[in-house]
N, C-alpha and C. Protein backbone atom coordinates (compact mmCIF):
# COMPACT_ATOMS: atom_id res chain seq x y z
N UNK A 1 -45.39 -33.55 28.67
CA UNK A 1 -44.60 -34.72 28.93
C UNK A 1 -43.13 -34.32 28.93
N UNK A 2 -42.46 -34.67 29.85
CA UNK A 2 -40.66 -34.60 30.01
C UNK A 2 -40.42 -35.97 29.84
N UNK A 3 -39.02 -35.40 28.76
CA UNK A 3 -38.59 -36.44 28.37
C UNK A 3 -37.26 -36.42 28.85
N UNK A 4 -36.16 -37.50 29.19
CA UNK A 4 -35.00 -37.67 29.86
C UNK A 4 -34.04 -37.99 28.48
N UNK A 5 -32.80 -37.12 27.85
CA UNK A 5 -32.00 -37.59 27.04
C UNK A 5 -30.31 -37.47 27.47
N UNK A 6 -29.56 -38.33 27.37
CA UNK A 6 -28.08 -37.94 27.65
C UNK A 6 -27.20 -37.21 27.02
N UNK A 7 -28.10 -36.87 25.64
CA UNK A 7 -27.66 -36.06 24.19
C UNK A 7 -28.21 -34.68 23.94
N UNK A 8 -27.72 -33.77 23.74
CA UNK A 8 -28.63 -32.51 23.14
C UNK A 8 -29.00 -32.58 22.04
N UNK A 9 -30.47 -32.38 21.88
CA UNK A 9 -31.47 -32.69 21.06
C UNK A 9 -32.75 -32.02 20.83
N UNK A 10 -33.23 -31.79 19.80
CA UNK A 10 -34.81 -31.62 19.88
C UNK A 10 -35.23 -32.28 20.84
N UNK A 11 -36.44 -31.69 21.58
CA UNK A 11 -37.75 -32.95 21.93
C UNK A 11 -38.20 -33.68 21.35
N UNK A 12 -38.67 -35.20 20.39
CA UNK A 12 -39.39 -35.91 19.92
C UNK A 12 -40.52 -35.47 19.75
N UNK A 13 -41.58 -35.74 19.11
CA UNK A 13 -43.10 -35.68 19.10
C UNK A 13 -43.94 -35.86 20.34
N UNK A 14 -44.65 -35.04 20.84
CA UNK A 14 -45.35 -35.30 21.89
C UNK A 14 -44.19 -35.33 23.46
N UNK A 15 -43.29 -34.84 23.05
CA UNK A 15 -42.34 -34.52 24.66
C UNK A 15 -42.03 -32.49 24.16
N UNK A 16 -42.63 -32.32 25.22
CA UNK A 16 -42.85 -30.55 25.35
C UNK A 16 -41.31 -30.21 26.04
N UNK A 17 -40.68 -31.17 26.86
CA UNK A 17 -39.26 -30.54 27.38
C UNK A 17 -38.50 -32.16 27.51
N UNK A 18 -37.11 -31.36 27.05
CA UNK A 18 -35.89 -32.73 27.04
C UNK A 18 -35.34 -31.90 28.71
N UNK A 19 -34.58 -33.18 29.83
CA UNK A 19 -34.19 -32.78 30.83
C UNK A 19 -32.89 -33.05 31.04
N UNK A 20 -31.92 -33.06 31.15
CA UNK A 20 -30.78 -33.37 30.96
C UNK A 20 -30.60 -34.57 32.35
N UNK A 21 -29.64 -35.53 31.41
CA UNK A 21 -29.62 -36.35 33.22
C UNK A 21 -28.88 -36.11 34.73
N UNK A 22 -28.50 -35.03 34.41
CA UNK A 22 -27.85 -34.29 35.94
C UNK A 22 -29.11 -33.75 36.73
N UNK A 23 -30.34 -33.48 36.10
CA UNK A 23 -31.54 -33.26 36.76
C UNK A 23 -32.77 -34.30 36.78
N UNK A 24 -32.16 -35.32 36.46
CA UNK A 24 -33.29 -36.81 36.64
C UNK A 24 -34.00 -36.28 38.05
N UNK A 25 -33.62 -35.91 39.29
CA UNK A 25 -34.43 -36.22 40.50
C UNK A 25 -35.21 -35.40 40.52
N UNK A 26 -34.94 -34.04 40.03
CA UNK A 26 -36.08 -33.01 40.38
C UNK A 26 -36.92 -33.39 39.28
N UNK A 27 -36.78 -33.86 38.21
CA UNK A 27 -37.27 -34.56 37.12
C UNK A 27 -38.83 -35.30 37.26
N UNK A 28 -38.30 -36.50 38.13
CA UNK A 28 -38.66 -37.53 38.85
C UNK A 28 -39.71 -37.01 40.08
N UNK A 29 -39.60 -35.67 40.40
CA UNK A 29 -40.28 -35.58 41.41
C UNK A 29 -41.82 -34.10 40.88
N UNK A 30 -41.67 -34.14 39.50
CA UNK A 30 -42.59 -33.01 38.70
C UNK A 30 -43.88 -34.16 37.90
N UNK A 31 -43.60 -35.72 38.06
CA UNK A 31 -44.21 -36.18 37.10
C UNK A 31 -45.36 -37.05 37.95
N UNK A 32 -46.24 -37.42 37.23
CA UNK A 32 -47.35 -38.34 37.83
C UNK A 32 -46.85 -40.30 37.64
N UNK A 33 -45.89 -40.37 36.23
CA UNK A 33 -45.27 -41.56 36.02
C UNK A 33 -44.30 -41.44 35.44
N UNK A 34 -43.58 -42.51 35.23
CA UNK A 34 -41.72 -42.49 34.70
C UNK A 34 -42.28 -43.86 33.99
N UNK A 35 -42.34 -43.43 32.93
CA UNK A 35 -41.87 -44.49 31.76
C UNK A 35 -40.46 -45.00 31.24
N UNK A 36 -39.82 -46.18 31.60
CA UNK A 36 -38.50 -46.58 31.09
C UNK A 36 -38.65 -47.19 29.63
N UNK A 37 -37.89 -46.84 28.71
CA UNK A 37 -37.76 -46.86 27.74
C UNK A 37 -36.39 -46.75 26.85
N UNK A 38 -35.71 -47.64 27.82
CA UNK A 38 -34.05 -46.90 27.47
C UNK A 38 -33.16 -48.19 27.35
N UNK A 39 -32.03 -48.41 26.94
CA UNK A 39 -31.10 -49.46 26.71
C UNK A 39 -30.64 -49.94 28.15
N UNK A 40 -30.10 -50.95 28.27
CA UNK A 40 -29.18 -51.73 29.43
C UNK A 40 -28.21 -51.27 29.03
N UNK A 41 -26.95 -50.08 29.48
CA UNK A 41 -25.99 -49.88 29.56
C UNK A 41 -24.96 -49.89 31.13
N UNK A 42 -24.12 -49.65 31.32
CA UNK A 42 -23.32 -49.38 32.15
C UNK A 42 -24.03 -47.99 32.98
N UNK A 43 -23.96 -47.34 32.37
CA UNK A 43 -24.79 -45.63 32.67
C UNK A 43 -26.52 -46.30 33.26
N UNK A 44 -27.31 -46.70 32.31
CA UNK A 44 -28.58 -47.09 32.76
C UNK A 44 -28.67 -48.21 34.11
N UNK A 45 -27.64 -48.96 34.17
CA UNK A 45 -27.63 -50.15 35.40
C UNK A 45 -28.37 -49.28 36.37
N UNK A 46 -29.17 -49.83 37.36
CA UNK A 46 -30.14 -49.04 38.27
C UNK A 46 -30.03 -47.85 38.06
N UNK A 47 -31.06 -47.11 37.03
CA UNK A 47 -30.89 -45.69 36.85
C UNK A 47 -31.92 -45.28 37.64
N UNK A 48 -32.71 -46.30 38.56
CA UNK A 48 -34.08 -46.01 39.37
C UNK A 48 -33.71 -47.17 40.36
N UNK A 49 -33.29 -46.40 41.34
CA UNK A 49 -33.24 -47.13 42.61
C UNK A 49 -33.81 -46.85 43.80
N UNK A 50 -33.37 -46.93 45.32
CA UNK A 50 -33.76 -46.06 46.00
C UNK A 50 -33.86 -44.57 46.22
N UNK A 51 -32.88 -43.92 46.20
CA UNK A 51 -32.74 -42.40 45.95
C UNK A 51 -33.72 -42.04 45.03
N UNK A 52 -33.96 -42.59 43.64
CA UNK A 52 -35.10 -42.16 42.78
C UNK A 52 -36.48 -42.28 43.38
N UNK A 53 -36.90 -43.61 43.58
CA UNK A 53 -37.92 -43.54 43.93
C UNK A 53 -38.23 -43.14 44.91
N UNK A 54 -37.38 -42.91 45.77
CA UNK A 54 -37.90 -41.96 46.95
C UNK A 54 -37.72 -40.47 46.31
N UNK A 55 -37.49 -39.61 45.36
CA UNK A 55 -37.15 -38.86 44.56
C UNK A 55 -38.77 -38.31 44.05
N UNK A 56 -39.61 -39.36 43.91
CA UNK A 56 -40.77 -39.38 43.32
C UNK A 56 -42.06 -38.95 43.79
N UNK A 57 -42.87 -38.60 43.07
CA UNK A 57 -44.08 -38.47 43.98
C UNK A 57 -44.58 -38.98 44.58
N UNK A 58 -45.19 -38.44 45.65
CA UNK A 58 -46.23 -39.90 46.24
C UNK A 58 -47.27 -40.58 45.12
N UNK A 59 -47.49 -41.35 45.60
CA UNK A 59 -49.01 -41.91 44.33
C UNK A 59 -47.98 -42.27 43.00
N UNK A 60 -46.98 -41.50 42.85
CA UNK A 60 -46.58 -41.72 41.24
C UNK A 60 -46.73 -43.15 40.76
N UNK A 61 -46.49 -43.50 39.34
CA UNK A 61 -46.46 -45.08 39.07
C UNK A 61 -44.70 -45.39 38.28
N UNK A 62 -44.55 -46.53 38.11
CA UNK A 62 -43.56 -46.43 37.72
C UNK A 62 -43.72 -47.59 36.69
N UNK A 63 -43.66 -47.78 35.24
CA UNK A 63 -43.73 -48.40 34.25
C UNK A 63 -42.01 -48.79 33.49
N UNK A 64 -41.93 -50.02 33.34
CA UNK A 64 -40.57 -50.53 32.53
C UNK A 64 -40.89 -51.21 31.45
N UNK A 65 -40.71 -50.81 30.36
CA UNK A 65 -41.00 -51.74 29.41
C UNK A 65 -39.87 -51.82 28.72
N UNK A 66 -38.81 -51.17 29.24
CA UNK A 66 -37.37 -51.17 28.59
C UNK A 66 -36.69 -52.74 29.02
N UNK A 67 -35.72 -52.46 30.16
CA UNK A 67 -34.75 -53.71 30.42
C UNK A 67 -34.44 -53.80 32.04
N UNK A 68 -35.26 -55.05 32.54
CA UNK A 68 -35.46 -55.40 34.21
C UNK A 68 -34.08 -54.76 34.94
N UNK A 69 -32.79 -55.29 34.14
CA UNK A 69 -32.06 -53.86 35.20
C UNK A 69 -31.95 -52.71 35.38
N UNK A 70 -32.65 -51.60 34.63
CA UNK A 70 -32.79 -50.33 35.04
C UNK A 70 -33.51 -50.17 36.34
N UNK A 71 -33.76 -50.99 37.27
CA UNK A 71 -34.71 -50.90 38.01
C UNK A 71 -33.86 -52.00 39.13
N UNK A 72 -33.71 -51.29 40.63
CA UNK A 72 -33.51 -51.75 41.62
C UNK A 72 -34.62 -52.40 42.16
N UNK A 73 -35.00 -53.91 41.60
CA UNK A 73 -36.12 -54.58 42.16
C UNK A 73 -36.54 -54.33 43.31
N UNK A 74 -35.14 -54.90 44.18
CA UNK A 74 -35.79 -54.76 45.86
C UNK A 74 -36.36 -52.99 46.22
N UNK A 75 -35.46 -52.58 45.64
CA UNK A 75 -35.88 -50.56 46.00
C UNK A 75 -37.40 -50.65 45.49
N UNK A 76 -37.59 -51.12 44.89
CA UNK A 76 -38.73 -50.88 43.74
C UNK A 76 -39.96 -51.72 44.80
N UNK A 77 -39.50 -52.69 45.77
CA UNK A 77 -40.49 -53.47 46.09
C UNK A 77 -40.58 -52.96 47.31
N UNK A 78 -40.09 -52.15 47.99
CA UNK A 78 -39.68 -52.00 49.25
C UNK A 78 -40.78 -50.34 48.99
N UNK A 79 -40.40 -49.65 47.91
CA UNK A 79 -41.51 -48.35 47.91
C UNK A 79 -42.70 -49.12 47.04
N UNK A 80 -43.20 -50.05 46.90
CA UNK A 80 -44.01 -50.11 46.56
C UNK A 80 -45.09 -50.78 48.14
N UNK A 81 -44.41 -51.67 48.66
CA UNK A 81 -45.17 -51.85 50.30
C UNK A 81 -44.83 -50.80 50.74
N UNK A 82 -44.28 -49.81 50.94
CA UNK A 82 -44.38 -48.89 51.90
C UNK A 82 -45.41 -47.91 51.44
N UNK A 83 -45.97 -47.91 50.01
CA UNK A 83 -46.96 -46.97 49.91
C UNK A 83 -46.56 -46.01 49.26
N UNK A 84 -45.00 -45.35 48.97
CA UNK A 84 -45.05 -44.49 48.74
C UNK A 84 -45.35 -44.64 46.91
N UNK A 85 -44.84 -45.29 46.28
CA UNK A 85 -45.41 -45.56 44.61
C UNK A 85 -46.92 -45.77 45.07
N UNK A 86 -47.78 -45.02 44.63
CA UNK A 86 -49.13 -45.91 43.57
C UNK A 86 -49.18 -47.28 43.18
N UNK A 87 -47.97 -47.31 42.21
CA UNK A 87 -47.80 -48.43 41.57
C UNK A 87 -46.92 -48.78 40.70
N UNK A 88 -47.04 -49.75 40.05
CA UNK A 88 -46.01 -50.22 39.06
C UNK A 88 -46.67 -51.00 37.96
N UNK A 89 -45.80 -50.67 36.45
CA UNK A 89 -46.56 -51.52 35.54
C UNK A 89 -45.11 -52.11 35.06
N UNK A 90 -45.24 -53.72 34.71
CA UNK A 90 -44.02 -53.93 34.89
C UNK A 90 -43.75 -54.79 33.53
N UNK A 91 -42.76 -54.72 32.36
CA UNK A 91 -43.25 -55.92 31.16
C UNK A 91 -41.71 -56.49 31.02
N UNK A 92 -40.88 -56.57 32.59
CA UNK A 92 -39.24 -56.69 32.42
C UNK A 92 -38.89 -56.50 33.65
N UNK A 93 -37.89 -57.34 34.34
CA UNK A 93 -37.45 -57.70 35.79
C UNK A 93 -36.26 -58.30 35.40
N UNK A 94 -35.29 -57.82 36.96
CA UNK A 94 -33.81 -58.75 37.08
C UNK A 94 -33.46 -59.94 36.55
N UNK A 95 -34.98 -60.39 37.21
CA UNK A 95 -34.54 -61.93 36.67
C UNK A 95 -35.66 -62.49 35.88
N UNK A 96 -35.19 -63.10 35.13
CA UNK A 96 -36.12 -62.92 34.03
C UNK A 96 -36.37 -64.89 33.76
N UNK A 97 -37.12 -65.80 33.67
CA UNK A 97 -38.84 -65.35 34.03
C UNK A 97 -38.88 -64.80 35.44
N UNK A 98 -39.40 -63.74 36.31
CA UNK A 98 -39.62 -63.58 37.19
C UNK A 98 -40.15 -64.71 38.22
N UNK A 99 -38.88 -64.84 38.94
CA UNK A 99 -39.71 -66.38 39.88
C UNK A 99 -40.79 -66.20 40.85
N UNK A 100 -41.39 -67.17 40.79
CA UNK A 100 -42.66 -67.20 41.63
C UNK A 100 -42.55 -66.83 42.63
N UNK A 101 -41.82 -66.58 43.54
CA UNK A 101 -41.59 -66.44 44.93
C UNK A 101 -41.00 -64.47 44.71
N UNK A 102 -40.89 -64.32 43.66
CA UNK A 102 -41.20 -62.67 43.89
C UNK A 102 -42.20 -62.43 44.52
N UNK A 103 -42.23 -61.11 45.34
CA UNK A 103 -43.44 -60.45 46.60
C UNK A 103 -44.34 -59.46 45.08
N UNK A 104 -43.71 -58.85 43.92
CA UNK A 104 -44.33 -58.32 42.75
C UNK A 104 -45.46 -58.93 42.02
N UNK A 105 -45.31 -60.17 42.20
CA UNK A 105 -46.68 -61.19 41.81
C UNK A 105 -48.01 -60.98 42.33
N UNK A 106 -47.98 -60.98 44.08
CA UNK A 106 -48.79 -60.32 45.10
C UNK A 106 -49.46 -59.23 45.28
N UNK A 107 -48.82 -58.02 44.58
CA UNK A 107 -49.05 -56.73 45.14
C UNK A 107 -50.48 -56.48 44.92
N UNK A 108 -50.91 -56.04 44.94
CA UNK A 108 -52.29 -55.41 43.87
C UNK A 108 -52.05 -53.80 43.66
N UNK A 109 -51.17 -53.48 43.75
CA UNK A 109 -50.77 -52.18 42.98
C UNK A 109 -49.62 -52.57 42.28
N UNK A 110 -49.38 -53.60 41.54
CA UNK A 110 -48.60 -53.82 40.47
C UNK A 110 -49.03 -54.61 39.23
N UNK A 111 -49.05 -54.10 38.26
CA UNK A 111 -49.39 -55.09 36.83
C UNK A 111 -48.32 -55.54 36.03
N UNK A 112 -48.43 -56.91 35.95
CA UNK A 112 -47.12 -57.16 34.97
C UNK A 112 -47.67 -57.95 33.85
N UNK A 113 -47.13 -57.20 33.06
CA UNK A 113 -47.39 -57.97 31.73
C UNK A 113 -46.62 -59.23 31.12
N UNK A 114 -46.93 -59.61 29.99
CA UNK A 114 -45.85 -60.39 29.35
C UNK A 114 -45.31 -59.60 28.66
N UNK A 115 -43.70 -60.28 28.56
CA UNK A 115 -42.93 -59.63 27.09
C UNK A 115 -42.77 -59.97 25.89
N UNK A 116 -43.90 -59.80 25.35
CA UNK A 116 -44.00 -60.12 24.02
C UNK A 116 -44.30 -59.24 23.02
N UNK A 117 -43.93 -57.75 22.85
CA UNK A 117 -44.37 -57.18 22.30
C UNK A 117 -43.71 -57.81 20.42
N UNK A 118 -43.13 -58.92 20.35
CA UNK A 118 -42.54 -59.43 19.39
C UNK A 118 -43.43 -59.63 18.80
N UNK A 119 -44.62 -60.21 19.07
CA UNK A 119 -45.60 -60.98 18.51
C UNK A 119 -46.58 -60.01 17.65
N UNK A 120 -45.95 -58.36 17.53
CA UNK A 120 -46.79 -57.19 17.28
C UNK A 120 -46.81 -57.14 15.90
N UNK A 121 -47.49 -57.54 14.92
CA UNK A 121 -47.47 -57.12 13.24
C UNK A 121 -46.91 -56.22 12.92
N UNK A 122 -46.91 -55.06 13.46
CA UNK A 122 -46.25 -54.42 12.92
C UNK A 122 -44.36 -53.91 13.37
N UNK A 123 -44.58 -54.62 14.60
CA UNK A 123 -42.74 -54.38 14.42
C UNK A 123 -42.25 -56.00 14.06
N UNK A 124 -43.22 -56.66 13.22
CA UNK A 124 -42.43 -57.88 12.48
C UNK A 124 -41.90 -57.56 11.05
N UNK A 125 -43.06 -56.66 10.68
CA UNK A 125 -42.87 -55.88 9.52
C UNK A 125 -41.31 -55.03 9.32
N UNK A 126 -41.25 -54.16 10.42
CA UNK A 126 -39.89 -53.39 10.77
C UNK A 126 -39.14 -54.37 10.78
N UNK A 127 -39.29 -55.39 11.29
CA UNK A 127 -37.77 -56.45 11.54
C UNK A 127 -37.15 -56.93 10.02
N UNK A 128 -38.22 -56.93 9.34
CA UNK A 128 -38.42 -57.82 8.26
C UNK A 128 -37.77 -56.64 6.92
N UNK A 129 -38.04 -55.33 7.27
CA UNK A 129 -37.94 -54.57 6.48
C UNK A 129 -36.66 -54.36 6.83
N UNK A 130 -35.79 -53.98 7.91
CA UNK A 130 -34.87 -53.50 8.16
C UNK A 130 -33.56 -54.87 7.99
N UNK A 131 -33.85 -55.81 8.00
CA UNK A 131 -32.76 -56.92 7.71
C UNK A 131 -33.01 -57.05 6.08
N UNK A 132 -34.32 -57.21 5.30
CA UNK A 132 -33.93 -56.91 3.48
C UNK A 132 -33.07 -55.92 3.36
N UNK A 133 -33.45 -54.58 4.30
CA UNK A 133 -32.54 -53.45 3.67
C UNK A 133 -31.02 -53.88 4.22
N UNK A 134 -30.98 -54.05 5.33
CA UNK A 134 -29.57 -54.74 5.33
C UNK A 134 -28.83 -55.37 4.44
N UNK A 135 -29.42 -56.75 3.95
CA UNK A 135 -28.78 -57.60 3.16
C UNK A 135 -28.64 -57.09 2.33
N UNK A 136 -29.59 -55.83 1.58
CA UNK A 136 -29.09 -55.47 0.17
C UNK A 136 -28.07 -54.09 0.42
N UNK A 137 -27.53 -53.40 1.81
CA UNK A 137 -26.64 -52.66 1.41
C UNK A 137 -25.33 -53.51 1.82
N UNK A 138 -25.54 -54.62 2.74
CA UNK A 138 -24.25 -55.66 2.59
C UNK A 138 -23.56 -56.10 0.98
N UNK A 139 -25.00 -56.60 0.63
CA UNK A 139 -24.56 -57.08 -0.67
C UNK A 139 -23.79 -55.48 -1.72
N UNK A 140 -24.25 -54.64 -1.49
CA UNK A 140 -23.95 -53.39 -2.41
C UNK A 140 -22.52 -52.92 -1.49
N UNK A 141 -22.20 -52.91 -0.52
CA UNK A 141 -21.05 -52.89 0.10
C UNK A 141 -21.20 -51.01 0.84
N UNK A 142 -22.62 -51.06 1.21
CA UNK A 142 -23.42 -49.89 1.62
C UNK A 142 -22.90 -50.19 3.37
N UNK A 143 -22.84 -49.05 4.22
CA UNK A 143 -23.31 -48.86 5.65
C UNK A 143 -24.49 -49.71 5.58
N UNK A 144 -24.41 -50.24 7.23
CA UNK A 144 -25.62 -51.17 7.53
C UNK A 144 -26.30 -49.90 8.18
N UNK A 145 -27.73 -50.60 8.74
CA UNK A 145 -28.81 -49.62 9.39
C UNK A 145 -28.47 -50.17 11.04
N UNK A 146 -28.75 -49.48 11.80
CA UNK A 146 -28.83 -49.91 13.41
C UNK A 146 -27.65 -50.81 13.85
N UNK A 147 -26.95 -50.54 13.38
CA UNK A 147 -25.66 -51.21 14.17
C UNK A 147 -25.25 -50.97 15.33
N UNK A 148 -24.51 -51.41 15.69
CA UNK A 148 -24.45 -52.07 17.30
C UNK A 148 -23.23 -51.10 17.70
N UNK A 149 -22.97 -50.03 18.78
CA UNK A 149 -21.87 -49.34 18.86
C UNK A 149 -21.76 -50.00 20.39
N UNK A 150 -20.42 -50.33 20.44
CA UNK A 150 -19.73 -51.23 21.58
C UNK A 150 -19.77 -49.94 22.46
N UNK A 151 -19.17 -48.93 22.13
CA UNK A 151 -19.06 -47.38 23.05
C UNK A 151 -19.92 -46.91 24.03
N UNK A 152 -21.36 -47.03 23.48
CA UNK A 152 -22.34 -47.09 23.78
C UNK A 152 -23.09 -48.11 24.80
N UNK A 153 -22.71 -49.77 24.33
CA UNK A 153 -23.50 -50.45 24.49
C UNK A 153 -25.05 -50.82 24.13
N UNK A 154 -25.47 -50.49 23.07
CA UNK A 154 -26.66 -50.53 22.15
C UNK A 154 -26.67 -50.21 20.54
């Protein structure tokens, strides 16, 4: 598995190579699917548009479970009737509820899920754990956990 980072880094668990993002396309064009999994930043705004997905394999699939603008809908809908994607698994779009009159509803090489992975026990647990630990290094006058860097945007 290749993994895409903007940082030099180890690989994570289960990613055998980090790719740097000056080589996303040749990237993009070694894999069977592209999993998005990344923040809405300025940098991420269509980080998969046309050029990418035409970048891609034939057959490849393309999965978002990150944030509907990393993804040039129309690019995205335009290689998906033309054949060249496989497919798409989709749990996040531009516009969000996705209106009915999207052509993505139709496809039969596209699955979209709901976004609810909120409803998951166990990242209620994380939510739950990570705001106690908050409040008690607020209250202790501790660094918070996961704070929000404006620089960044996430």
């Amino acid at each position: 598995m290749l993994g895409l980072r903007r940082t030099d880094a180890a690989p994570p668990d289960g990613v055998r190579e980090l790719v740097a993002t000056e080589h996303l396309h040749q990237a993009l064009g070694s894999v069977d699917a592209v999993v998005l999994a990344a923040p809405w930043t300025h940098e991420t705004h269509h980080l998969i548009g046309a050029t990418e997905l035409a970048a891609m394999r034939p057959g490849a699939f393309l999965v978002n479970i990150a944030r509907g603008q990393l993804v040039d809908e129309a690019a995205l809908v335009a290689s998906l009737e033309s054949g060249h994607l496989g497919g798409a698994v989709l749990d996040v779009f531009e516009e969000e509820p996705l209106p009915a009159t999207s052509p993505l509803w139709a496809m039969p090489n596209v699955l979209i899920s709901p976004h609810t992975m909120s409803v998951v026990e166990a990242e209620n647990e994380l939510i739950v754990e990570v705001f106690a630990d908050n409040l008690r290094r607020f209250l202790d006058g501790e660094p918070l956990r996961n704070v929000y860097d404006r620089d960044r945007g996430y």
